[in-house]
C-alpha atoms as a PDB file:
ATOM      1  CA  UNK A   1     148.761  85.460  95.872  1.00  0.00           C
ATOM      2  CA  UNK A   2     151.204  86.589  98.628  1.00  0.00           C
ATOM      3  CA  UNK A   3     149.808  86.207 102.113  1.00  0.00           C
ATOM      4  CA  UNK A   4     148.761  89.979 103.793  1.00  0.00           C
ATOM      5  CA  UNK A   5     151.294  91.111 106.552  1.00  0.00           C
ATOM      6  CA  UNK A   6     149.782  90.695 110.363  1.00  0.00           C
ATOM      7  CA  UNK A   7     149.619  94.930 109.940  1.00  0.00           C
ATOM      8  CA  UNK A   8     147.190  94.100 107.198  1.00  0.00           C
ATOM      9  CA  UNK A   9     145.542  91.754 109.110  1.00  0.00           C
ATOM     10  CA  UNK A  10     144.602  92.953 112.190  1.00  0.00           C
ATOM     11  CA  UNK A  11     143.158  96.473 110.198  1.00  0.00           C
ATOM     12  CA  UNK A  12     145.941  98.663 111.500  1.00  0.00           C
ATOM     13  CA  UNK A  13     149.519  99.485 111.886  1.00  0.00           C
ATOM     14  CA  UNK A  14     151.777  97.224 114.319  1.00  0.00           C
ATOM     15  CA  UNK A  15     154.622  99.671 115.168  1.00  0.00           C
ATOM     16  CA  UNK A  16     156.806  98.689 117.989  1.00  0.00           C
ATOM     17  CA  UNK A  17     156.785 101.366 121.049  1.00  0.00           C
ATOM     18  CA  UNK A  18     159.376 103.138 120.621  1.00  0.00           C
ATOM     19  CA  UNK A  19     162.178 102.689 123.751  1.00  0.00           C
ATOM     20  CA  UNK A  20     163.501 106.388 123.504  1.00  0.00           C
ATOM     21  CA  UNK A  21     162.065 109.808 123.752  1.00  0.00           C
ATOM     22  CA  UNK A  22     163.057 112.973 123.303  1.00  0.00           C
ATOM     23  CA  UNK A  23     163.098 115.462 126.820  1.00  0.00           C
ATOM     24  CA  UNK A  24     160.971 118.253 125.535  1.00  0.00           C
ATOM     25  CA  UNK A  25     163.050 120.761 128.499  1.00  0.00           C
ATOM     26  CA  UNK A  26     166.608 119.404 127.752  1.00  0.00           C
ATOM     27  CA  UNK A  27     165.996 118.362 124.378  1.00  0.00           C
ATOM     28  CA  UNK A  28     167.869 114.942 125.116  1.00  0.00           C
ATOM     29  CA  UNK A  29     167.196 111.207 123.817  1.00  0.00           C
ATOM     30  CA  UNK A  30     166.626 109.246 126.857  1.00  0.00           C
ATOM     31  CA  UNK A  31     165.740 106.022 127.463  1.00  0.00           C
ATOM     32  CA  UNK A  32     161.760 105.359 128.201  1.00  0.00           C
ATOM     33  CA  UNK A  33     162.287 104.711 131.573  1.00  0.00           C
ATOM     34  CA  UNK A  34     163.929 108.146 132.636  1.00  0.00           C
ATOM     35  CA  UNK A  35     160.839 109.029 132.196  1.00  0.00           C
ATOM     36  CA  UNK A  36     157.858 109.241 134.853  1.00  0.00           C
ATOM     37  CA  UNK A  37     154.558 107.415 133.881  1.00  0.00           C
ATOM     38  CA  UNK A  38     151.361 109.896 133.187  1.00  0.00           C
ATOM     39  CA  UNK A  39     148.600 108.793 132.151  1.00  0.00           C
ATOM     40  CA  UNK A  40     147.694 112.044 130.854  1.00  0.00           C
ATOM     41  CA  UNK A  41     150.011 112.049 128.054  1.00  0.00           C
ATOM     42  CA  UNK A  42     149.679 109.600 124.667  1.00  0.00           C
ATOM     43  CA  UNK A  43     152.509 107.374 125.431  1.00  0.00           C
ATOM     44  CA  UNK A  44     152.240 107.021 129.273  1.00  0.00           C
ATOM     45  CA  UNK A  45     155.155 108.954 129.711  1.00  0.00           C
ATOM     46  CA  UNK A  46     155.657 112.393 130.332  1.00  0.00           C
ATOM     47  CA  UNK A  47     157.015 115.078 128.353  1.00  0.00           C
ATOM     48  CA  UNK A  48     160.195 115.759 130.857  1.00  0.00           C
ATOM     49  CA  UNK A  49     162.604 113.620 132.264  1.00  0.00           C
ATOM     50  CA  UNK A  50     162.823 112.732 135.566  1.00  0.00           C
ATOM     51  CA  UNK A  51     165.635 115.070 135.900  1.00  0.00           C
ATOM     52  CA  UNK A  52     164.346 118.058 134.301  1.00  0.00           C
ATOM     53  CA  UNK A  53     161.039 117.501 136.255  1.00  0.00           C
ATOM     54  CA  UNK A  54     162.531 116.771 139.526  1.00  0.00           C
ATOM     55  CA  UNK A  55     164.111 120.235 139.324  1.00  0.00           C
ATOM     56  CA  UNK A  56     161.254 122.082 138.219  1.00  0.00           C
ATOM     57  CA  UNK A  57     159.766 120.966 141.026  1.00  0.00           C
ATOM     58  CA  UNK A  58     162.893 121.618 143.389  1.00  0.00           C
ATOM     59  CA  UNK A  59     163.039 125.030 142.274  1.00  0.00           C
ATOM     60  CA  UNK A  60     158.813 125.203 142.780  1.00  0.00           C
ATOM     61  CA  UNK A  61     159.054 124.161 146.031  1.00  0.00           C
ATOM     62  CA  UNK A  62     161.628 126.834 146.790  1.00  0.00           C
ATOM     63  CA  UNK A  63     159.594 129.655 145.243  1.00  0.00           C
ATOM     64  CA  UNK A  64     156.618 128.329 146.586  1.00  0.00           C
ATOM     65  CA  UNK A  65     157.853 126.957 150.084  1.00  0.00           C
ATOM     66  CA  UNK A  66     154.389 128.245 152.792  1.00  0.00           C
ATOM     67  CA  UNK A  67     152.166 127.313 149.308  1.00  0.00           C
ATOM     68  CA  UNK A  68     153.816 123.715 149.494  1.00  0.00           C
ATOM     69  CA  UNK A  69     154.288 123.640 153.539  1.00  0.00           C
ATOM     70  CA  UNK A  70     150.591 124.611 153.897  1.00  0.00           C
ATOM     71  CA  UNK A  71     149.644 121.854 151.269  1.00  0.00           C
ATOM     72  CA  UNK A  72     151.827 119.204 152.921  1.00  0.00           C
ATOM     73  CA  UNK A  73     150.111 119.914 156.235  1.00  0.00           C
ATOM     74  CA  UNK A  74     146.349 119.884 155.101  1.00  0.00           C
ATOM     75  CA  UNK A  75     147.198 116.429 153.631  1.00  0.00           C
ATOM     76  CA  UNK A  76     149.013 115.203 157.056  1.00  0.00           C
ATOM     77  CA  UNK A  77     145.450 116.227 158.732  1.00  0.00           C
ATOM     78  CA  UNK A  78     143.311 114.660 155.915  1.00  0.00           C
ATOM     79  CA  UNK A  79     144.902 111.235 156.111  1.00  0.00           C
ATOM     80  CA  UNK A  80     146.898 111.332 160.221  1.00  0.00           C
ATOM     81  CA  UNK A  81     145.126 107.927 161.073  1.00  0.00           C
ATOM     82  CA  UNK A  82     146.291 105.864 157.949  1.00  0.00           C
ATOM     83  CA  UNK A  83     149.715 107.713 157.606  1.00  0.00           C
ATOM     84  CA  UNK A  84     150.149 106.658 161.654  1.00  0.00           C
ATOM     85  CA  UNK A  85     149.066 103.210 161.233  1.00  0.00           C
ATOM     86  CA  UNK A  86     151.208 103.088 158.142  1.00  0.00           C
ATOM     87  CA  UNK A  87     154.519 104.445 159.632  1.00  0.00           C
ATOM     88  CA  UNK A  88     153.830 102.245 162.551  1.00  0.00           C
ATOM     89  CA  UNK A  89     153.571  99.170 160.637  1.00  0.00           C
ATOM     90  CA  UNK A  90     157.173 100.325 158.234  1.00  0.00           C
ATOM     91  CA  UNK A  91     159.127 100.967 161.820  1.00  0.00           C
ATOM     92  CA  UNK A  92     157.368  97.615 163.317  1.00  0.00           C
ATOM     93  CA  UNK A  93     159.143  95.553 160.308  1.00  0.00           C
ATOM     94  CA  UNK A  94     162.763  97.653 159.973  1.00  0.00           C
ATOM     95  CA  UNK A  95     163.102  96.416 164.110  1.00  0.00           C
ATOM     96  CA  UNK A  96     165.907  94.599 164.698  1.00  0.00           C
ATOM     97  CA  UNK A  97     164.915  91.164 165.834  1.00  0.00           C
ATOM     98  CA  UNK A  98     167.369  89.668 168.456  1.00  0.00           C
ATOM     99  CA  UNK A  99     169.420  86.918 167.853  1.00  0.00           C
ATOM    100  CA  UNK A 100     172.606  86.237 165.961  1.00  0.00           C
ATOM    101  CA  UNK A 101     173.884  89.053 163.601  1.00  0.00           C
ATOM    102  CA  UNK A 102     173.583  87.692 160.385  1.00  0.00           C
ATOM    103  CA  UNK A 103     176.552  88.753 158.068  1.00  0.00           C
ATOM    104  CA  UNK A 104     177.015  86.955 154.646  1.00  0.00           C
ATOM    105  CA  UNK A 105     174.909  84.056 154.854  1.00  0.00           C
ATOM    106  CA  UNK A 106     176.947  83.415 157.948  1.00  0.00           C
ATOM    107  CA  UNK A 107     176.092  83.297 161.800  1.00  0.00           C
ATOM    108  CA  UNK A 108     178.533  85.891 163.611  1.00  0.00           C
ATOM    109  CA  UNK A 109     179.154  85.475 167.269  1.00  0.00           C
ATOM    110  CA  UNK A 110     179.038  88.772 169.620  1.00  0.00           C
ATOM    111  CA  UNK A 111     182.686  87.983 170.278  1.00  0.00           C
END
């Protein structure tokens, strides 16, 4: 008797995830990651591409500017202290640390 496939095995259907998907706006294959994760939707991915969803929501924001401003600026009250101490912290690390411009793997003199 012929051994049962690991599908048969395990009680269920081993498909590989697929690494396209259709745009549902565009209509396009695209490649899984053009997509943005949401957890929402049955594969993790959502139904738009990043493209077709970042201009929805261009064009949103345009329609919709004081709705978005006033949103933006309720969450900048909500959260000031930890969006402070965070920007402080990003700007503390991009500082440019004295010493000898580094170029290359290479030391290069102020000269």
């Amino acid at each position: 008797m012929a051994k049962a496939s690991p599908a048969r095995r395990s009680g269920g259907a081993t498909r590989p995830s697929p690494r396209v998907k259709r745009c549902t706006a565009c209509k396009r294959v695209k490649p899984l990651s053009a997509f943005w994760r949401r957890a929402a939707c049955p594969d993790g991915r959502d139904r738009w591409c990043g493209d077709c969803r970042g201009g929805y929501f261009r064009n949103w924001c345009a329609a919709h500017r004081d709705a978005y401003n006033t949103r933006q600026r309720a969450y900048y009250r909500r959260n000031r202290a930890r969006l402070r101490a965070y920007n402080r912290e990003y700007q503390r690390r991009r500082r440019v640390r004295p010493g000898p411009v580094r170029h290359h793997d290479r030391a290069v003199t102020g000269a």
